[in-house]
N, C-alpha and C. Protein backbone atom coordinates (compact mmCIF):
# COMPACT_ATOMS: atom_id res chain seq x y z
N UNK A 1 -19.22 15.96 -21.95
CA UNK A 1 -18.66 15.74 -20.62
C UNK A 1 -17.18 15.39 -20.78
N UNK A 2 -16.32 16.33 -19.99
CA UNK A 2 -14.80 15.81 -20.34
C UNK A 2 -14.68 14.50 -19.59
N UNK A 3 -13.39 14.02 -20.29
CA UNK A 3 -12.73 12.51 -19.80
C UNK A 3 -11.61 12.49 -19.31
N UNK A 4 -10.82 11.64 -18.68
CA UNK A 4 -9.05 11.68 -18.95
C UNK A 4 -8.90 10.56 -18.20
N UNK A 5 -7.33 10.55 -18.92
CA UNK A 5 -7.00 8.95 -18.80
C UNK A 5 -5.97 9.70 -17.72
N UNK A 6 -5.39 9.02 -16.42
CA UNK A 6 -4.70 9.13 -15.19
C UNK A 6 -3.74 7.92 -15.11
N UNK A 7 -2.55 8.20 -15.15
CA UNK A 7 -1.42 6.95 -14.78
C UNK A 7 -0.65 7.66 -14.13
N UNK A 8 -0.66 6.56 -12.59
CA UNK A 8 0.17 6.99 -11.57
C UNK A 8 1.51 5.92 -11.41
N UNK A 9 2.71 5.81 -11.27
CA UNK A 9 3.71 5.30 -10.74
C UNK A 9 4.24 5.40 -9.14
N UNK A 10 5.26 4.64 -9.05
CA UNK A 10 5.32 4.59 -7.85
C UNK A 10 4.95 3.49 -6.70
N UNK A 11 5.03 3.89 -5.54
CA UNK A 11 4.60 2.30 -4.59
C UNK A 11 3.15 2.60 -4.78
N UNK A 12 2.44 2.09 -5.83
CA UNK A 12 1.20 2.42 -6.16
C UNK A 12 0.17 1.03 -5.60
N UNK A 13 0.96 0.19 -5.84
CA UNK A 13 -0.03 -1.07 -6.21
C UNK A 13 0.37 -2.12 -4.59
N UNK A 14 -0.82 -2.76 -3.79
CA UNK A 14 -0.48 -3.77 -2.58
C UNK A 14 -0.58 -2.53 -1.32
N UNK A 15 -1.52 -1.08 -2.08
CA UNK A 15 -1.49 -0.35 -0.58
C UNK A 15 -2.99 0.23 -0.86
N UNK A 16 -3.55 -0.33 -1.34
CA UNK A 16 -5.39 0.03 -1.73
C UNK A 16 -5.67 1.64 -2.48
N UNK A 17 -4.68 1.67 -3.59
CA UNK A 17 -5.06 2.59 -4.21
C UNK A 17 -6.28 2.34 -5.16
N UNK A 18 -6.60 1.27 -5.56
CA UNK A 18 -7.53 1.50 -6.32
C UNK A 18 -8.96 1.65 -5.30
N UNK A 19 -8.91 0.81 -4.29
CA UNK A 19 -9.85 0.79 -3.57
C UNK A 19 -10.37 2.53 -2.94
N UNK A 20 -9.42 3.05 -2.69
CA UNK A 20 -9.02 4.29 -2.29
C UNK A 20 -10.04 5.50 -3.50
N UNK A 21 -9.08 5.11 -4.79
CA UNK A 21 -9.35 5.79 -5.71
C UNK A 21 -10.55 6.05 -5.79
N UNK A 22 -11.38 4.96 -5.86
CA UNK A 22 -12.55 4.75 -6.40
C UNK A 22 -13.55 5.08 -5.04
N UNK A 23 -13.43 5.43 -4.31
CA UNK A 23 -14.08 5.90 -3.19
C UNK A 23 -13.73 7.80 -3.25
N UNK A 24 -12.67 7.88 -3.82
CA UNK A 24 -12.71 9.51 -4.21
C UNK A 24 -13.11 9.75 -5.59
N UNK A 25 -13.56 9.48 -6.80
CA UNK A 25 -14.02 9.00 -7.40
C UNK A 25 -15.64 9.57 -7.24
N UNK A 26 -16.09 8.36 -6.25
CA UNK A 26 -17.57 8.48 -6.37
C UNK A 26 -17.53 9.74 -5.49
N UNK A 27 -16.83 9.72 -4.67
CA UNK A 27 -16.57 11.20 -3.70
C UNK A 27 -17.35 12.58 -4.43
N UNK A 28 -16.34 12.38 -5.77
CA UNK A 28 -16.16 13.92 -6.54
C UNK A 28 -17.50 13.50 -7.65
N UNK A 29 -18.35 12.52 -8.01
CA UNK A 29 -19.25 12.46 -9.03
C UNK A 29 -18.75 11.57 -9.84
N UNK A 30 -17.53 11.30 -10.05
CA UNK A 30 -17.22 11.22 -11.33
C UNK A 30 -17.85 9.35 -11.69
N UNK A 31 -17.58 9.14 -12.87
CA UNK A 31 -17.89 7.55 -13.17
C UNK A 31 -16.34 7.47 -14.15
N UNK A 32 -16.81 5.84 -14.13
CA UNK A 32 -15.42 5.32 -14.67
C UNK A 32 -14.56 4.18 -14.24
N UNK A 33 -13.34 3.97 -14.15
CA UNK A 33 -13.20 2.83 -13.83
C UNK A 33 -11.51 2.97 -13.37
N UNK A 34 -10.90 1.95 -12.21
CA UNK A 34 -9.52 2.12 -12.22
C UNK A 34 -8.81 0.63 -12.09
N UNK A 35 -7.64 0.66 -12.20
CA UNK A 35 -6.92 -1.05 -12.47
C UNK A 35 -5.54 -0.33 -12.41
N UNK A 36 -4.75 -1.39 -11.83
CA UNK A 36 -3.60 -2.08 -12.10
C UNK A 36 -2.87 -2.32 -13.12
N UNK A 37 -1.76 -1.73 -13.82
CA UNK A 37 -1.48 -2.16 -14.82
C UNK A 37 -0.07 -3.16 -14.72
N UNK A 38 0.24 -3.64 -15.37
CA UNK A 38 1.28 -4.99 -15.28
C UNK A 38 2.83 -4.30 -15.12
N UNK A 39 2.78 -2.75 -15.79
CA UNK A 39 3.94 -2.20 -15.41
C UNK A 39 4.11 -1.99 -13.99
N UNK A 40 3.17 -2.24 -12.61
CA UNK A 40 3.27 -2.10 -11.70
C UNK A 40 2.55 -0.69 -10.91
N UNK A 41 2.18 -0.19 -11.66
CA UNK A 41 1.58 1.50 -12.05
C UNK A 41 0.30 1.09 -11.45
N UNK A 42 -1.10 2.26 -11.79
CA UNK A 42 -2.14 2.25 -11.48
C UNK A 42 -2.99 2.91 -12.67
N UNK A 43 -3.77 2.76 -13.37
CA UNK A 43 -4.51 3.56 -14.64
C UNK A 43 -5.58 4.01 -14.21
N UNK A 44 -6.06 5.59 -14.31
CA UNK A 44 -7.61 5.41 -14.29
C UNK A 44 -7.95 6.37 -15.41
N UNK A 45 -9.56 5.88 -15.74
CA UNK A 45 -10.29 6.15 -16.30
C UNK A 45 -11.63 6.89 -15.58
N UNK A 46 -11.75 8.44 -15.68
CA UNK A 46 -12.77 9.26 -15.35
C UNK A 46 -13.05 10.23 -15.91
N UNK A 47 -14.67 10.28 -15.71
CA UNK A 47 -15.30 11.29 -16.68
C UNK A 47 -16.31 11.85 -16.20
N UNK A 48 -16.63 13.39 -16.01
CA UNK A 48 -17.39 14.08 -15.15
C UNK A 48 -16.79 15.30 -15.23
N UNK A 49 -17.78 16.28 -14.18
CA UNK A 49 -17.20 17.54 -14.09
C UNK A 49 -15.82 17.59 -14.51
N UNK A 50 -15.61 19.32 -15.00
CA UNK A 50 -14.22 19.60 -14.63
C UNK A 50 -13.70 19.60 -13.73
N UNK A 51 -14.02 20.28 -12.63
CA UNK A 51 -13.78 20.63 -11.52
C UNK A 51 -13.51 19.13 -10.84
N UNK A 52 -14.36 18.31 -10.36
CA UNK A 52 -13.96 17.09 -9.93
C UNK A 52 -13.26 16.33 -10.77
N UNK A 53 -12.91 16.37 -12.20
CA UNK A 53 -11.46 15.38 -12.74
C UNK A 53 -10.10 16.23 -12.01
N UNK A 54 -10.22 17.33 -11.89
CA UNK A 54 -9.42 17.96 -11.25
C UNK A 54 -8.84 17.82 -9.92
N UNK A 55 -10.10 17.05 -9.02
CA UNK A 55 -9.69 17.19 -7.88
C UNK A 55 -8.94 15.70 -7.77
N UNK A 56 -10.09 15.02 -8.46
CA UNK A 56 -9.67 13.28 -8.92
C UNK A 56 -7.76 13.58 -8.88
N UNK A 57 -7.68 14.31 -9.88
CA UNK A 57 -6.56 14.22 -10.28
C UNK A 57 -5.18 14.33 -9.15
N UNK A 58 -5.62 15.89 -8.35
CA UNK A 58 -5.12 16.35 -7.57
C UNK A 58 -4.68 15.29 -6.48
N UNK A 59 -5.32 14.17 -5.66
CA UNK A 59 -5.74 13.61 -4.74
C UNK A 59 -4.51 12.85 -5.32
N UNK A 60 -4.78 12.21 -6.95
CA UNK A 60 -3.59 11.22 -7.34
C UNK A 60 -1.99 11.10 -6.61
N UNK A 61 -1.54 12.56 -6.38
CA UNK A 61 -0.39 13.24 -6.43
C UNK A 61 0.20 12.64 -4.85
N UNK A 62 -1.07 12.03 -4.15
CA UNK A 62 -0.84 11.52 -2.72
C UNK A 62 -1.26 10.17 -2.76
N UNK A 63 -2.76 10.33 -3.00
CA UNK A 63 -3.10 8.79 -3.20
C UNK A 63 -3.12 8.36 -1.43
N UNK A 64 -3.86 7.35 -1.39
CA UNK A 64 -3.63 6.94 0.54
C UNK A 64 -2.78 6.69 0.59
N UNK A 65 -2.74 6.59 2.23
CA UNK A 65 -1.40 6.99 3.14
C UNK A 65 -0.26 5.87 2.89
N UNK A 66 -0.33 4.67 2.12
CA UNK A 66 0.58 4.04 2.50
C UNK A 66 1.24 3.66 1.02
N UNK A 67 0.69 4.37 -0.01
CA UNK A 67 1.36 4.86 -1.35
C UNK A 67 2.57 6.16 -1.35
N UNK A 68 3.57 5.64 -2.05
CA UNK A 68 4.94 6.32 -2.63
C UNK A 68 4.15 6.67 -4.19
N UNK A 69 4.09 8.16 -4.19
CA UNK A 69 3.79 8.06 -5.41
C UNK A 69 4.86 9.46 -6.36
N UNK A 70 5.26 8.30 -7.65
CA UNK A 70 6.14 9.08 -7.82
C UNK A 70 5.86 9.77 -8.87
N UNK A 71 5.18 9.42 -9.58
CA UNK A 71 4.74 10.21 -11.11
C UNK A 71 3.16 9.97 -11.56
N UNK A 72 2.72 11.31 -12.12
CA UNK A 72 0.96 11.40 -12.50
C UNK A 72 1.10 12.13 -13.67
N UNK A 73 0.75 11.32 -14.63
CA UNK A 73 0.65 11.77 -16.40
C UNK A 73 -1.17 11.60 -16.31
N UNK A 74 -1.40 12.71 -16.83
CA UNK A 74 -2.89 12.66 -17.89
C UNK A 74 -3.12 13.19 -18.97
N UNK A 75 -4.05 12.61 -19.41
CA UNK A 75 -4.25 13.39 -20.86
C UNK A 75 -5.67 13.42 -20.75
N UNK A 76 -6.22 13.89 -22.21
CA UNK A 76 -7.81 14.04 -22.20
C UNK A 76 -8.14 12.27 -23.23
N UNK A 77 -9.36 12.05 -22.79
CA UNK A 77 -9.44 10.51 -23.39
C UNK A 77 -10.98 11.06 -24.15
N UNK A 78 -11.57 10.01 -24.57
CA UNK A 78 -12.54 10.05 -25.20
C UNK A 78 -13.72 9.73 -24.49
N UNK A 79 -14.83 9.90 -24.00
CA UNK A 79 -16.08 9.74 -23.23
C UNK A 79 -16.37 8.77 -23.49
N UNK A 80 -16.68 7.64 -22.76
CA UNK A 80 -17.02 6.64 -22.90
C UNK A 80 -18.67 6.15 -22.47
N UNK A 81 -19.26 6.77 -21.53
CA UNK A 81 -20.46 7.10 -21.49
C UNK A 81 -20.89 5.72 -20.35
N UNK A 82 -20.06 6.19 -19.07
CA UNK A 82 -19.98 5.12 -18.06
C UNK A 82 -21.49 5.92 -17.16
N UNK A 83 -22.23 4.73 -15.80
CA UNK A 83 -22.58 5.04 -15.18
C UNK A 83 -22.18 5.09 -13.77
N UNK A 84 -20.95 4.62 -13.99
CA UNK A 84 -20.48 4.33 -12.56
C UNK A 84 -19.21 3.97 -12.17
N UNK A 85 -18.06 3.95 -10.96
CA UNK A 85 -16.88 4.08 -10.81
C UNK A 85 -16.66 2.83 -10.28
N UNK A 86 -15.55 2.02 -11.41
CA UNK A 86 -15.69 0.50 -10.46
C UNK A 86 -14.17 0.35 -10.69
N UNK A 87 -13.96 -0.72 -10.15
CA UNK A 87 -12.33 -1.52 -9.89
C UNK A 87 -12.11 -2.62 -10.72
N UNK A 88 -11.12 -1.91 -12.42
CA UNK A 88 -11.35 -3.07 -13.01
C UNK A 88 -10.09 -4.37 -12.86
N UNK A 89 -10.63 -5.71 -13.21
CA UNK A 89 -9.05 -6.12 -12.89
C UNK A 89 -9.05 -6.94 -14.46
């Protein structure tokens, strides 16, 4: 099952992206997990279909309505062998 690690920048964080995230997330199947990182950013961690890391991904590029989002790096990560999409802090 593919993985990938997702870091978004931008007015990411104090506008419910993770809350957000993780409701598109379970949306698309996927499991895994998303947080806050101290650079001010947003990280996630998902693993599932292709097709839905894809869309996961896609969605990043907007994120809800009251996110500035200015940059989305991913790569492929390693499977971690989650059952479920939560909000880590």
């Amino acid at each position: 099952m593919p993985a990938r690690s997702i870091h978004i920048t931008g007015k990411v964080q104090n506008v419910c992206f993770r809350a957000a995230a993780q409701e598109k997330a379970k949306e698309c199947g996927l499991c895994g997990w998303v947080r806050n990182t101290k650079q001010g950013g947003v990280e996630i961690y998902a693993e599932g279909d292709e097709n839905a890391l894809d869309a996961l991904e896609q969605w990043c590029h907007s994120g809800p309505s009251a996110a500035k989002v200015e940059r989305v790096t991913t790569k492929e990560a390693e499977q971690e062998g989650l059952s479920d999409f939560t909000i880590a802090y």
